[in-house]
PDB file of N, CA and C in Angstrom:
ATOM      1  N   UNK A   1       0.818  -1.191   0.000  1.00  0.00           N
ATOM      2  CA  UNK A   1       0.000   0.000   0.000  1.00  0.00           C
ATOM      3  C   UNK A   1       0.860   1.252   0.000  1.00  0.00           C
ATOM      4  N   UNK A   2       1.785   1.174   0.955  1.00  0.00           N
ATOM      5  CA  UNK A   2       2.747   2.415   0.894  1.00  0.00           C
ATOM      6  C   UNK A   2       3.526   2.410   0.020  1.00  0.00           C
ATOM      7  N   UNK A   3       3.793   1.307  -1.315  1.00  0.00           N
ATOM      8  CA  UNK A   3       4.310   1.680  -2.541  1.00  0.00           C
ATOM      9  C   UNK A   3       3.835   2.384  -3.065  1.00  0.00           C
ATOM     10  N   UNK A   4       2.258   2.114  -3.281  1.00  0.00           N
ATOM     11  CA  UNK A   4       1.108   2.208  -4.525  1.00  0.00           C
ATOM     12  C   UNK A   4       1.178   4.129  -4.573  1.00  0.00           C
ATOM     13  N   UNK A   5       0.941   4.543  -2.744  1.00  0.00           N
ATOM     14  CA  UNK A   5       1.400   5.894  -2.129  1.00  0.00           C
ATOM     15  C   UNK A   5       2.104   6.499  -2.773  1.00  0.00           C
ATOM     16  N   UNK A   6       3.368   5.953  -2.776  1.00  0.00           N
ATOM     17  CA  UNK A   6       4.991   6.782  -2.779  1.00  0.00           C
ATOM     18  C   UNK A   6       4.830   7.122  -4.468  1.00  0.00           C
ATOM     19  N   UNK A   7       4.473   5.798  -5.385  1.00  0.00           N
ATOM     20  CA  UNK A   7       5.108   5.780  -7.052  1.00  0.00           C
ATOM     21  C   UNK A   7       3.299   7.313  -7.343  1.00  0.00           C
ATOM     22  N   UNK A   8       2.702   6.752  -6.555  1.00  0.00           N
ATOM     23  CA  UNK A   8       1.359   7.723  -7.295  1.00  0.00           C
ATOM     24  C   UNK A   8       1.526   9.757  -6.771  1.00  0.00           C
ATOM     25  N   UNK A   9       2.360   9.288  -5.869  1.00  0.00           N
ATOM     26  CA  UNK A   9       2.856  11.100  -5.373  1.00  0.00           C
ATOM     27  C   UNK A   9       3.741  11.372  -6.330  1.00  0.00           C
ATOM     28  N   UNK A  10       4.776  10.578  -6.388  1.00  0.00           N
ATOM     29  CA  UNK A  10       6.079  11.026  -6.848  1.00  0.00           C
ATOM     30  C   UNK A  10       5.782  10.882  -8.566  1.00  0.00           C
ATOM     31  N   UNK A  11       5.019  10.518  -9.240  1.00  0.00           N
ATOM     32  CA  UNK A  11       4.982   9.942 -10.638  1.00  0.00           C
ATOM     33  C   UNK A  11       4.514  11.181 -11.034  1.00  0.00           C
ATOM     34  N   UNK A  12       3.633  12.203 -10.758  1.00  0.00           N
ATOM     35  CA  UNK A  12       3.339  13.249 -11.842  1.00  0.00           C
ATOM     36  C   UNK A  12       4.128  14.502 -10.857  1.00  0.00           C
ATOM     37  N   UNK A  13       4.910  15.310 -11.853  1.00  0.00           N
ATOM     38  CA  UNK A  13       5.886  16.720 -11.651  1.00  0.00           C
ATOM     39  C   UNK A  13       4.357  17.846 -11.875  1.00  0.00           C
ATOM     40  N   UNK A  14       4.638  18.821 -11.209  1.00  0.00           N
ATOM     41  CA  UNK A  14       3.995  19.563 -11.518  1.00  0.00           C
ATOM     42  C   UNK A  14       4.144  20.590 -12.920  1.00  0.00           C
ATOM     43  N   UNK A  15       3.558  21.274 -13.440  1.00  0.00           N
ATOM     44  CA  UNK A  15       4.261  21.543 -14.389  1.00  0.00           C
ATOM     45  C   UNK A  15       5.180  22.876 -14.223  1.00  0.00           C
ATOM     46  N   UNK A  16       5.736  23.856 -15.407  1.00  0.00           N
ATOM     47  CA  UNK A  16       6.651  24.278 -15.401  1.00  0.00           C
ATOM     48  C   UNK A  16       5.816  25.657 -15.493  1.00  0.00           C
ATOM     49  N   UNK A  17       5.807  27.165 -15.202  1.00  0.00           N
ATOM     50  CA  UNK A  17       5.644  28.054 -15.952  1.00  0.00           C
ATOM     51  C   UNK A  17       5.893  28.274 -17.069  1.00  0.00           C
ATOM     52  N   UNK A  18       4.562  28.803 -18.086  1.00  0.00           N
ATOM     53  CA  UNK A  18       5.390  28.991 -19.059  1.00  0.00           C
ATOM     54  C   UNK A  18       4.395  30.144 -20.113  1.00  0.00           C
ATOM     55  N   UNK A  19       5.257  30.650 -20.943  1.00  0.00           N
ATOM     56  CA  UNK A  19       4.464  31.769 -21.253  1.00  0.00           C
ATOM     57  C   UNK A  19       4.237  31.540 -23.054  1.00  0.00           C
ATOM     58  N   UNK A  20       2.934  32.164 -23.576  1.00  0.00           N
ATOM     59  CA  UNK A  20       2.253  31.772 -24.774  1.00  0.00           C
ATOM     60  C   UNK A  20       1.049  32.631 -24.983  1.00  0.00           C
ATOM     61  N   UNK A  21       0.806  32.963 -26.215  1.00  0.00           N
ATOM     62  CA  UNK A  21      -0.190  33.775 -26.704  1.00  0.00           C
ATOM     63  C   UNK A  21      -1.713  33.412 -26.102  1.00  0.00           C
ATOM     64  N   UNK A  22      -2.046  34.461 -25.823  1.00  0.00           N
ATOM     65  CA  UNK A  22      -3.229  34.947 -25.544  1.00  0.00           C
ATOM     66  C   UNK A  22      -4.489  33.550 -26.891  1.00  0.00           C
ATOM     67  N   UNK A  23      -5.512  33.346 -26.581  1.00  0.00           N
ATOM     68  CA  UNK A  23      -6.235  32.961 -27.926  1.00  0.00           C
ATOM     69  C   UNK A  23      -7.359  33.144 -27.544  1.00  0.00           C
ATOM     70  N   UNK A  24      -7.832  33.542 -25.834  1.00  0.00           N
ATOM     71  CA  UNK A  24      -9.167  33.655 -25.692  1.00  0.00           C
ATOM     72  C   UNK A  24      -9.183  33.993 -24.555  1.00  0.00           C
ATOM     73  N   UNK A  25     -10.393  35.667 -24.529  1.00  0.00           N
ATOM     74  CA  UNK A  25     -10.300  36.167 -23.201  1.00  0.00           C
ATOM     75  C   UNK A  25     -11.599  36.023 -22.444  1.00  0.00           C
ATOM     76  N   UNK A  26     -12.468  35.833 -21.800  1.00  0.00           N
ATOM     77  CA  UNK A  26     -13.514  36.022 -21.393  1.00  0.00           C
ATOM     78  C   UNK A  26     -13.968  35.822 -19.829  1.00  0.00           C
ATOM     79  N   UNK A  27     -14.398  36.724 -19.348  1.00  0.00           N
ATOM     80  CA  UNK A  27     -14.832  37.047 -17.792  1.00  0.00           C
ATOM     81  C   UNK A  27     -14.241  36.351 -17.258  1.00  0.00           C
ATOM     82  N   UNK A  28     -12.804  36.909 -17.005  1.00  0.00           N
ATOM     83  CA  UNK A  28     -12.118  36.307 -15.963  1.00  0.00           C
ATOM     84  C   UNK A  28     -11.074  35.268 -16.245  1.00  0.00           C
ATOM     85  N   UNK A  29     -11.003  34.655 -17.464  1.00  0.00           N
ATOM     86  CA  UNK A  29     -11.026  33.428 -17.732  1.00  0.00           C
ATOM     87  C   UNK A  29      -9.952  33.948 -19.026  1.00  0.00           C
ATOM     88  N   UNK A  30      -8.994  32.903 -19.535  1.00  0.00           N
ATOM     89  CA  UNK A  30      -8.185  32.928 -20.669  1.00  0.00           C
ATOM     90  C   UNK A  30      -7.652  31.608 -20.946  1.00  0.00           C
ATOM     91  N   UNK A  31      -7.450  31.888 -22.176  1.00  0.00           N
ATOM     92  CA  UNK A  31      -6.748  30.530 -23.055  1.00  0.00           C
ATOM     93  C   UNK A  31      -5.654  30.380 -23.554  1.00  0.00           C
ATOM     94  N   UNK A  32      -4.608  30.168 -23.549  1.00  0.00           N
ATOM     95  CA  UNK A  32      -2.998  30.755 -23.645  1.00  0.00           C
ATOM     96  C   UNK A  32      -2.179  29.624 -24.243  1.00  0.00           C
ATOM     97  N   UNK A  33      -1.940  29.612 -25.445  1.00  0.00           N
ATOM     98  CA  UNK A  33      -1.209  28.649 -26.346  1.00  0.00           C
ATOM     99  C   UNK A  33       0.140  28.701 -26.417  1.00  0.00           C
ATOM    100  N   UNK A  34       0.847  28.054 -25.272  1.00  0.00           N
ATOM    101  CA  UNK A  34       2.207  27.784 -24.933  1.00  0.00           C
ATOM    102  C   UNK A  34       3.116  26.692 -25.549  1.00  0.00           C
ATOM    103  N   UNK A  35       3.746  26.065 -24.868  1.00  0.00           N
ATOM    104  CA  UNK A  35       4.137  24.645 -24.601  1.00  0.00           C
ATOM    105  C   UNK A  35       3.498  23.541 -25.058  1.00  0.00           C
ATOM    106  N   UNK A  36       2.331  23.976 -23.953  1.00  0.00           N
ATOM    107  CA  UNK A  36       0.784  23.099 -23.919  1.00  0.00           C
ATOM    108  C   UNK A  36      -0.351  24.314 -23.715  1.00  0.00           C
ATOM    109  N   UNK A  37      -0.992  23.623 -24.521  1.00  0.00           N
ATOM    110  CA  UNK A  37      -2.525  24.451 -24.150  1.00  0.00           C
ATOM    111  C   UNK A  37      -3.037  24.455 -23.073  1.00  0.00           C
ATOM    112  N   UNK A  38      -3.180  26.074 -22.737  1.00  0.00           N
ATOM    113  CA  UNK A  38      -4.380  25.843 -21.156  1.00  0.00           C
ATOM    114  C   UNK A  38      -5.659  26.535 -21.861  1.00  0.00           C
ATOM    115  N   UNK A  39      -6.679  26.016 -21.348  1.00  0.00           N
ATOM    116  CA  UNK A  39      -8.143  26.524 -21.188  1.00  0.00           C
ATOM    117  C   UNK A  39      -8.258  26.997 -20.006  1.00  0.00           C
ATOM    118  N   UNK A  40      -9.063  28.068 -20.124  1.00  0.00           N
ATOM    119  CA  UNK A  40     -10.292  28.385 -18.504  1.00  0.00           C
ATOM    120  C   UNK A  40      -9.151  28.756 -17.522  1.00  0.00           C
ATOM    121  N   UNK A  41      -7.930  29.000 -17.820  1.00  0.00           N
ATOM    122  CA  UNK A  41      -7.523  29.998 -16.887  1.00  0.00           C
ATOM    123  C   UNK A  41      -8.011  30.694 -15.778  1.00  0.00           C
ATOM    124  N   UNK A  42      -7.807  30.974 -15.085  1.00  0.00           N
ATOM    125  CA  UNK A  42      -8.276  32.651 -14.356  1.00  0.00           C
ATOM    126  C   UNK A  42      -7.103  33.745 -14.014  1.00  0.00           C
ATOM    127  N   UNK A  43      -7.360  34.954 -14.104  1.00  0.00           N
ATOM    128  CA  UNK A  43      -6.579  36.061 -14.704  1.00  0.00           C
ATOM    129  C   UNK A  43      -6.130  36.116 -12.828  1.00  0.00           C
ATOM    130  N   UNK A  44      -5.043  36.386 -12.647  1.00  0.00           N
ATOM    131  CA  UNK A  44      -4.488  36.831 -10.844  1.00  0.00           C
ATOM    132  C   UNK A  44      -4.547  38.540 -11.237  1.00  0.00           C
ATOM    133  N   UNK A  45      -4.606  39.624 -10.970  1.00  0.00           N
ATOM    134  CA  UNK A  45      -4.636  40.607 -10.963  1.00  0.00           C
ATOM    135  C   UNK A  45      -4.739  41.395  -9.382  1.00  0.00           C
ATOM    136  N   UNK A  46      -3.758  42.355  -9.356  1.00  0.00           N
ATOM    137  CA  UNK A  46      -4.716  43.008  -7.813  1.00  0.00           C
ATOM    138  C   UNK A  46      -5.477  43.298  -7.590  1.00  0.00           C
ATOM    139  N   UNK A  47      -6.019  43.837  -6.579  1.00  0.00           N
ATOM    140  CA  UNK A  47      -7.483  43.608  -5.823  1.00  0.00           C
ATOM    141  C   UNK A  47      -7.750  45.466  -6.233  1.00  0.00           C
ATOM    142  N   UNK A  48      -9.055  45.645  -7.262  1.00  0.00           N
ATOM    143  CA  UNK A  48      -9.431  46.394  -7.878  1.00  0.00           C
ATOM    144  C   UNK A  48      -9.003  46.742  -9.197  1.00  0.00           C
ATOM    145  N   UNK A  49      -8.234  45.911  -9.562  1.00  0.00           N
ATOM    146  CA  UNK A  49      -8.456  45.988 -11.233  1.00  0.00           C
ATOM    147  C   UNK A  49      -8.500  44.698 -12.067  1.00  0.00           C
ATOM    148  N   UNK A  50      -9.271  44.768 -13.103  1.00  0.00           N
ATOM    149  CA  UNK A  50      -9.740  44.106 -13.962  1.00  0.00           C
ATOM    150  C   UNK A  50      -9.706  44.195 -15.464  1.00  0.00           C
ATOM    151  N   UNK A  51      -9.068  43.087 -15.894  1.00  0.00           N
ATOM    152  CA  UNK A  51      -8.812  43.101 -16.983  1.00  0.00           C
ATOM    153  C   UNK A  51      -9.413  42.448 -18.026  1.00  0.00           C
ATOM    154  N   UNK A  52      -8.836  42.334 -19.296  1.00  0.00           N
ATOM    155  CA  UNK A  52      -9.230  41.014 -20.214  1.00  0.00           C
ATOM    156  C   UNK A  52      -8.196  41.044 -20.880  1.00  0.00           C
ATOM    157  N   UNK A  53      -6.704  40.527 -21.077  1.00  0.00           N
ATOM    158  CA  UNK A  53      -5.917  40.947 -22.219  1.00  0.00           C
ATOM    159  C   UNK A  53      -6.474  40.643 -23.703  1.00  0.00           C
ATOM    160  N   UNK A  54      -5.650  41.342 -24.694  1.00  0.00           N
ATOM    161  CA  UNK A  54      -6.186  41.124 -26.024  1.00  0.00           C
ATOM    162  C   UNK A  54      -5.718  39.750 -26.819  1.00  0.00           C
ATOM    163  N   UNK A  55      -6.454  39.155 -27.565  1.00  0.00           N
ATOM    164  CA  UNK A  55      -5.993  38.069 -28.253  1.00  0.00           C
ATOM    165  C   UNK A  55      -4.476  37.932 -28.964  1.00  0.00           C
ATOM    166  N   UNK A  56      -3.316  37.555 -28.493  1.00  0.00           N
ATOM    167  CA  UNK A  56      -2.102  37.990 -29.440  1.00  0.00           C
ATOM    168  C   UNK A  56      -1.135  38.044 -28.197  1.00  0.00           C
ATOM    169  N   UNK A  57      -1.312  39.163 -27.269  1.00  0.00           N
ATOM    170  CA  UNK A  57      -0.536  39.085 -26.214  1.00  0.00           C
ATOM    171  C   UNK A  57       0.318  38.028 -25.730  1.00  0.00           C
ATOM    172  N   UNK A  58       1.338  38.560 -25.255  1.00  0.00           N
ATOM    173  CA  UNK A  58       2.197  36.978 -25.014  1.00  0.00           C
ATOM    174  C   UNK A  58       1.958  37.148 -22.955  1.00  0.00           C
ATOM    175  N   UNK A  59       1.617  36.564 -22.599  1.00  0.00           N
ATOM    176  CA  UNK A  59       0.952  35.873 -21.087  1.00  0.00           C
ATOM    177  C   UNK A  59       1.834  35.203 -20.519  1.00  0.00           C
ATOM    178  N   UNK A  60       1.770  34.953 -18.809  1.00  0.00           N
ATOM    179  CA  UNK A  60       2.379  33.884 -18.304  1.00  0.00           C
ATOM    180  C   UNK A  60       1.586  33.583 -17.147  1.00  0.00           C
ATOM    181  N   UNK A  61       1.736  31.705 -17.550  1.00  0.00           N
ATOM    182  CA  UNK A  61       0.642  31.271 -17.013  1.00  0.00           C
ATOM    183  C   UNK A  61       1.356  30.198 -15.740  1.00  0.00           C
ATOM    184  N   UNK A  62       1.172  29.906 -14.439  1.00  0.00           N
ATOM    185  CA  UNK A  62       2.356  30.164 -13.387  1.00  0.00           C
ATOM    186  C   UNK A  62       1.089  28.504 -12.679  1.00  0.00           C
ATOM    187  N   UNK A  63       1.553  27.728 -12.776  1.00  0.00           N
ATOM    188  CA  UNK A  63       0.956  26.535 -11.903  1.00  0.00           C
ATOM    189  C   UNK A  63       1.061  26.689 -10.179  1.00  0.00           C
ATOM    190  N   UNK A  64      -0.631  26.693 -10.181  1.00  0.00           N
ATOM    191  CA  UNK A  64      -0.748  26.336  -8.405  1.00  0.00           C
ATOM    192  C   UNK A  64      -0.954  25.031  -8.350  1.00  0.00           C
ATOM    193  N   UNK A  65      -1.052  24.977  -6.538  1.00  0.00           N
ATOM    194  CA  UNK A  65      -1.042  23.212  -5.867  1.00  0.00           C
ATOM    195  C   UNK A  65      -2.075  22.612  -6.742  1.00  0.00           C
ATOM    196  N   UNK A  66      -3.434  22.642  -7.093  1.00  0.00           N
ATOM    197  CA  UNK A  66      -4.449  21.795  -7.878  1.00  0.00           C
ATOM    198  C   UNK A  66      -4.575  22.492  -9.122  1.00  0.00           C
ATOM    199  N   UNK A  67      -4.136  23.919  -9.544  1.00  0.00           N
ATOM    200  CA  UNK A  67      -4.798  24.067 -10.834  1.00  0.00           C
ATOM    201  C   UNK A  67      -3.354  25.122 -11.462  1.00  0.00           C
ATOM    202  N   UNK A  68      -3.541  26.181 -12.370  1.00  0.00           N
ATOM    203  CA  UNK A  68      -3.118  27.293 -12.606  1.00  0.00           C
ATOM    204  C   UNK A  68      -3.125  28.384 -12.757  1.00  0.00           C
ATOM    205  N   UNK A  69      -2.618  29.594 -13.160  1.00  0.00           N
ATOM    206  CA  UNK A  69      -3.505  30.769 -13.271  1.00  0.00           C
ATOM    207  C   UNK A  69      -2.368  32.001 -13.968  1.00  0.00           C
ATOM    208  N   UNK A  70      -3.196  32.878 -14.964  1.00  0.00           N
ATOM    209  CA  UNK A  70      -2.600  33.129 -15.575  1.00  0.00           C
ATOM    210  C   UNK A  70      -2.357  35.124 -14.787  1.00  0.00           C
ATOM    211  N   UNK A  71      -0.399  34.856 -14.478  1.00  0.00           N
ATOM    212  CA  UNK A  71      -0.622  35.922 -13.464  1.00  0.00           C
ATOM    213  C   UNK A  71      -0.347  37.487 -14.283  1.00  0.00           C
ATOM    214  N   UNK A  72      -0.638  37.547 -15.815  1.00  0.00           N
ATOM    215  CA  UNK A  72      -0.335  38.721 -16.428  1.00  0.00           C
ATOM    216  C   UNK A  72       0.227  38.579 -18.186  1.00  0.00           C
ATOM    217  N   UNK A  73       0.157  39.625 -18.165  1.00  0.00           N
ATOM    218  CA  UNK A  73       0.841  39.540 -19.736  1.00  0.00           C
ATOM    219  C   UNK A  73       2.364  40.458 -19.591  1.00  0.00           C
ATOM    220  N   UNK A  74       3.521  40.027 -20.575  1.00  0.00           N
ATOM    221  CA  UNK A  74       4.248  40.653 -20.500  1.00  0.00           C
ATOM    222  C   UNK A  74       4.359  41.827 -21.110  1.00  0.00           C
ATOM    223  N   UNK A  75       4.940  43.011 -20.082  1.00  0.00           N
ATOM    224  CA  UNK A  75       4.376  44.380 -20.712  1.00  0.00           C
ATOM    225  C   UNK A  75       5.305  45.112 -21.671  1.00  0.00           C
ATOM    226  N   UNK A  76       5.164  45.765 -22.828  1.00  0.00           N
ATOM    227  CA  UNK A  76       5.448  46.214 -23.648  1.00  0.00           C
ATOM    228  C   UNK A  76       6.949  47.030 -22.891  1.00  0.00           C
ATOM    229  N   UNK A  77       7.153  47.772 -23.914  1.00  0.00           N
ATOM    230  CA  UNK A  77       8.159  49.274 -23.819  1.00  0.00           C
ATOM    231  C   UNK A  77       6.924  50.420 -23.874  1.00  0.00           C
ATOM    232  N   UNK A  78       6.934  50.676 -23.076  1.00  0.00           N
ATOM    233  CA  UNK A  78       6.194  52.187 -23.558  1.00  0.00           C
ATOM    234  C   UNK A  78       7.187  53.392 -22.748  1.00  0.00           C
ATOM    235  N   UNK A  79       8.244  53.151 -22.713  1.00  0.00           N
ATOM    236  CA  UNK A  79       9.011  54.434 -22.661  1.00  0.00           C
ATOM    237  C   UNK A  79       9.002  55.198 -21.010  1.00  0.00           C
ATOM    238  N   UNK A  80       8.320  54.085 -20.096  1.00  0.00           N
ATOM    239  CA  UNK A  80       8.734  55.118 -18.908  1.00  0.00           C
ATOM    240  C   UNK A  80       9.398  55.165 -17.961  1.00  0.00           C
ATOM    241  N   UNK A  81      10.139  56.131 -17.458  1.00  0.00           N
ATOM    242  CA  UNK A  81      11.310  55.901 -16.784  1.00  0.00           C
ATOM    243  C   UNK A  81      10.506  55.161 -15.381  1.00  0.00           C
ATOM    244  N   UNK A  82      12.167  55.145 -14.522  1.00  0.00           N
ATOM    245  CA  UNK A  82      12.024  53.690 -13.261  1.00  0.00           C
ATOM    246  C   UNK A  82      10.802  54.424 -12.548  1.00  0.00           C
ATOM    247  N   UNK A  83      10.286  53.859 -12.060  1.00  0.00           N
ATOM    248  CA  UNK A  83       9.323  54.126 -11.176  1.00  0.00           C
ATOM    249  C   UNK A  83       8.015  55.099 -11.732  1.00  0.00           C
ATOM    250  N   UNK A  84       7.875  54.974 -12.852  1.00  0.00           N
ATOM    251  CA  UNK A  84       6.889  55.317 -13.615  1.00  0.00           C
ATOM    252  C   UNK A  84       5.832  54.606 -13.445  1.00  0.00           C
ATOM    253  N   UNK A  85       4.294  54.773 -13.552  1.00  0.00           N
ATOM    254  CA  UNK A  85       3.039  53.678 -13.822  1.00  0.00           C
ATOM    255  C   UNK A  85       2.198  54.031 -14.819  1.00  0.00           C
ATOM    256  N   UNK A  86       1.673  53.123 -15.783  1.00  0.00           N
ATOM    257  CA  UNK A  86       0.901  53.345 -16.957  1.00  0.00           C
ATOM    258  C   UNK A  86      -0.134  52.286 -16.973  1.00  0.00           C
ATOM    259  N   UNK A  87      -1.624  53.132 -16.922  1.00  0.00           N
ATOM    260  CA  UNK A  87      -2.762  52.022 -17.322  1.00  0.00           C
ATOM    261  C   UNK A  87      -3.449  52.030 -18.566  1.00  0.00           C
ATOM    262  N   UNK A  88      -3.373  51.639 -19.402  1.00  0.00           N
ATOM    263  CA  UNK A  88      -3.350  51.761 -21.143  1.00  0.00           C
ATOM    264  C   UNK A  88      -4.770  50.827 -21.186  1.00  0.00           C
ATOM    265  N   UNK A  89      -5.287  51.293 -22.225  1.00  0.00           N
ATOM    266  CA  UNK A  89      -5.932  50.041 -23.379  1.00  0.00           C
ATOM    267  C   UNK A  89      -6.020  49.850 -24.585  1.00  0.00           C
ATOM    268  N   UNK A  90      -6.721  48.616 -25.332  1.00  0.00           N
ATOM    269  CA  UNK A  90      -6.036  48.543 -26.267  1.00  0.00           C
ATOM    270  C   UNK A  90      -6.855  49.683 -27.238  1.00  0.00           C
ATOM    271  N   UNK A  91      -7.893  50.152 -26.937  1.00  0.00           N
ATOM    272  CA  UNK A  91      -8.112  51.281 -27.621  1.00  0.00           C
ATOM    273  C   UNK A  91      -7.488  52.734 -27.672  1.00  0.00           C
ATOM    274  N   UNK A  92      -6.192  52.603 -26.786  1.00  0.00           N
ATOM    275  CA  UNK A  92      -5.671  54.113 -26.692  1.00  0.00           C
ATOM    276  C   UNK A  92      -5.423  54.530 -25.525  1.00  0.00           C
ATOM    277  N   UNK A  93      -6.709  54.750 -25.009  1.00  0.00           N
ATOM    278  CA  UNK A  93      -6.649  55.414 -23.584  1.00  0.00           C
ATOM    279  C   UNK A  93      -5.567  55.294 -22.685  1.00  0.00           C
ATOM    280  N   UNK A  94      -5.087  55.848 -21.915  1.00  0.00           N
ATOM    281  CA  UNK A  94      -4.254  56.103 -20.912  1.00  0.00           C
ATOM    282  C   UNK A  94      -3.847  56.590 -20.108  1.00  0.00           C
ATOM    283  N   UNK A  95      -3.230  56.601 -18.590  1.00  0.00           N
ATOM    284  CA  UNK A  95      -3.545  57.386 -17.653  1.00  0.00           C
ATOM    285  C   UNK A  95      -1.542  57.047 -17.134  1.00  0.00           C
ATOM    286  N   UNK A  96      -0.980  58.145 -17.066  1.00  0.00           N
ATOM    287  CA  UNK A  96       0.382  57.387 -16.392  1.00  0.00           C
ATOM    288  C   UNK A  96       0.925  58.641 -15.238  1.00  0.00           C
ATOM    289  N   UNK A  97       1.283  57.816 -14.638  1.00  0.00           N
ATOM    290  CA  UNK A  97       1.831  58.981 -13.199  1.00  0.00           C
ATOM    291  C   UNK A  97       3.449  58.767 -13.331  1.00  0.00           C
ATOM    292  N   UNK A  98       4.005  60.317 -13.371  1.00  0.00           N
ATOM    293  CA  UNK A  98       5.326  60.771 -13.507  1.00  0.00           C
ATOM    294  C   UNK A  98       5.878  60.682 -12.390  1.00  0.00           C
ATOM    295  N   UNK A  99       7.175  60.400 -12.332  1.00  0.00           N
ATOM    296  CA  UNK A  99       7.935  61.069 -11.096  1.00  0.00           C
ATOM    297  C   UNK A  99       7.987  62.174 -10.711  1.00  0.00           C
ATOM    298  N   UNK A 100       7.543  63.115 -11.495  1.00  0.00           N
ATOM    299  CA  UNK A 100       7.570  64.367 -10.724  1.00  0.00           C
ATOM    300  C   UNK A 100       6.272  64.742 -10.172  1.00  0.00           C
ATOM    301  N   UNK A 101       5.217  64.155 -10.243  1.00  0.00           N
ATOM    302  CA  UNK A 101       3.911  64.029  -9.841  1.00  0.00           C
ATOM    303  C   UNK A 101       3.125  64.802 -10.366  1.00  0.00           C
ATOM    304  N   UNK A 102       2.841  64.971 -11.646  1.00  0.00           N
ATOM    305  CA  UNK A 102       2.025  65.465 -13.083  1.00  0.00           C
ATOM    306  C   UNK A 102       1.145  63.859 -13.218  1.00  0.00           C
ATOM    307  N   UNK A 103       0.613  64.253 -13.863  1.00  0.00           N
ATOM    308  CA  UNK A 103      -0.582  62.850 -14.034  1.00  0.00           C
ATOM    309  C   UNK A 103      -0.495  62.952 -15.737  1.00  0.00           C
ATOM    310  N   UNK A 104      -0.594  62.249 -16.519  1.00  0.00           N
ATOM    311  CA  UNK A 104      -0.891  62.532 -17.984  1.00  0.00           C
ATOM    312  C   UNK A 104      -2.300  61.573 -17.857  1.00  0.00           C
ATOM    313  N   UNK A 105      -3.384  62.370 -18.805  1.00  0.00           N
ATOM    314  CA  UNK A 105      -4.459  61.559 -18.844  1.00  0.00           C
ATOM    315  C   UNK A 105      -4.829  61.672 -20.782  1.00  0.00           C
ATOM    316  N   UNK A 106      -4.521  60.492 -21.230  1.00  0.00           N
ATOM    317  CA  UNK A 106      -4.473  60.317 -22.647  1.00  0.00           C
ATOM    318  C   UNK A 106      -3.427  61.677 -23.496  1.00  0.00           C
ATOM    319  N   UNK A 107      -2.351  61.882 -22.929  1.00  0.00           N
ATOM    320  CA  UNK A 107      -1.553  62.692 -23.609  1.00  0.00           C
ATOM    321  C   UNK A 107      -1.593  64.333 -22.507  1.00  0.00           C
ATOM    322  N   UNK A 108      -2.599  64.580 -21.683  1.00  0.00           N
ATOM    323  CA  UNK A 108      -2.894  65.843 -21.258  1.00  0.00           C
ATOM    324  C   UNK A 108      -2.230  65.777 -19.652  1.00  0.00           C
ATOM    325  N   UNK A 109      -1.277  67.110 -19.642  1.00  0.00           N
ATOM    326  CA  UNK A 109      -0.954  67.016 -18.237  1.00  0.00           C
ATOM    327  C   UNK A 109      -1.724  67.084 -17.234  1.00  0.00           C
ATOM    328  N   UNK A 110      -1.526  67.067 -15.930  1.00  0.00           N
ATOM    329  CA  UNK A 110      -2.687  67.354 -14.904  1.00  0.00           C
ATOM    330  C   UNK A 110      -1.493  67.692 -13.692  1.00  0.00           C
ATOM    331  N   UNK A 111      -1.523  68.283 -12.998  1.00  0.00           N
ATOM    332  CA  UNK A 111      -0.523  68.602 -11.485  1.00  0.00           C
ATOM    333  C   UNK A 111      -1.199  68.674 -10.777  1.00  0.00           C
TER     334      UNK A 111
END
């Protein structure tokens, strides 16, 4: 019995992180064509924002104890220095806070 135990723990690895295009976003949920295909994802994000990335995006999708979850997409260049923050979409919009503490809201300063 304590073989059957040991070979059935030790026989499956968990898997690896690994990162792959976006192919399907929906409430909460994504599909990310890596390595291996995952379905039905769920997006990790902090607590008050919400996303959907766009189809194409390259993602990384990070294995927990029973399932996985996909904790982001990798983010572009958009040019801002260290300690810069930018919340974009894919329609344009954008909101980014400077180090010098100016706000830009879609191109327009704000102090």
């Amino acid at each position: 019995m304590w073989l059957l135990d040991y070979v059935t723990r030790n026989s499956f690895s968990k898997s690896d992180p690994s990162c792959g295009d976006v192919t399907a976003a929906n409430m909460g949920n994504v599909a990310v064509n890596a390595s291996l295909e995952h379905r039905d994802v769920p997006i990790v994000a902090p607590y008050g924002i919400v996303y959907n990335p766009p189809v194409g995006e390259k993602s990384l999708v990070v294995p927990l104890s029973k399932s996985e979850a996909c904790v982001g997409v990798i983010a572009p260049d958009k040019g801002l220095k260290e300690g810069e923050l930018m919340l974009y979409s894919k329609g344009g919009a954008s909101i980014i806070l400077k180090n010098d503490g100016t706000v830009l809201i879609n191109g327009k300063v704000y102090e």
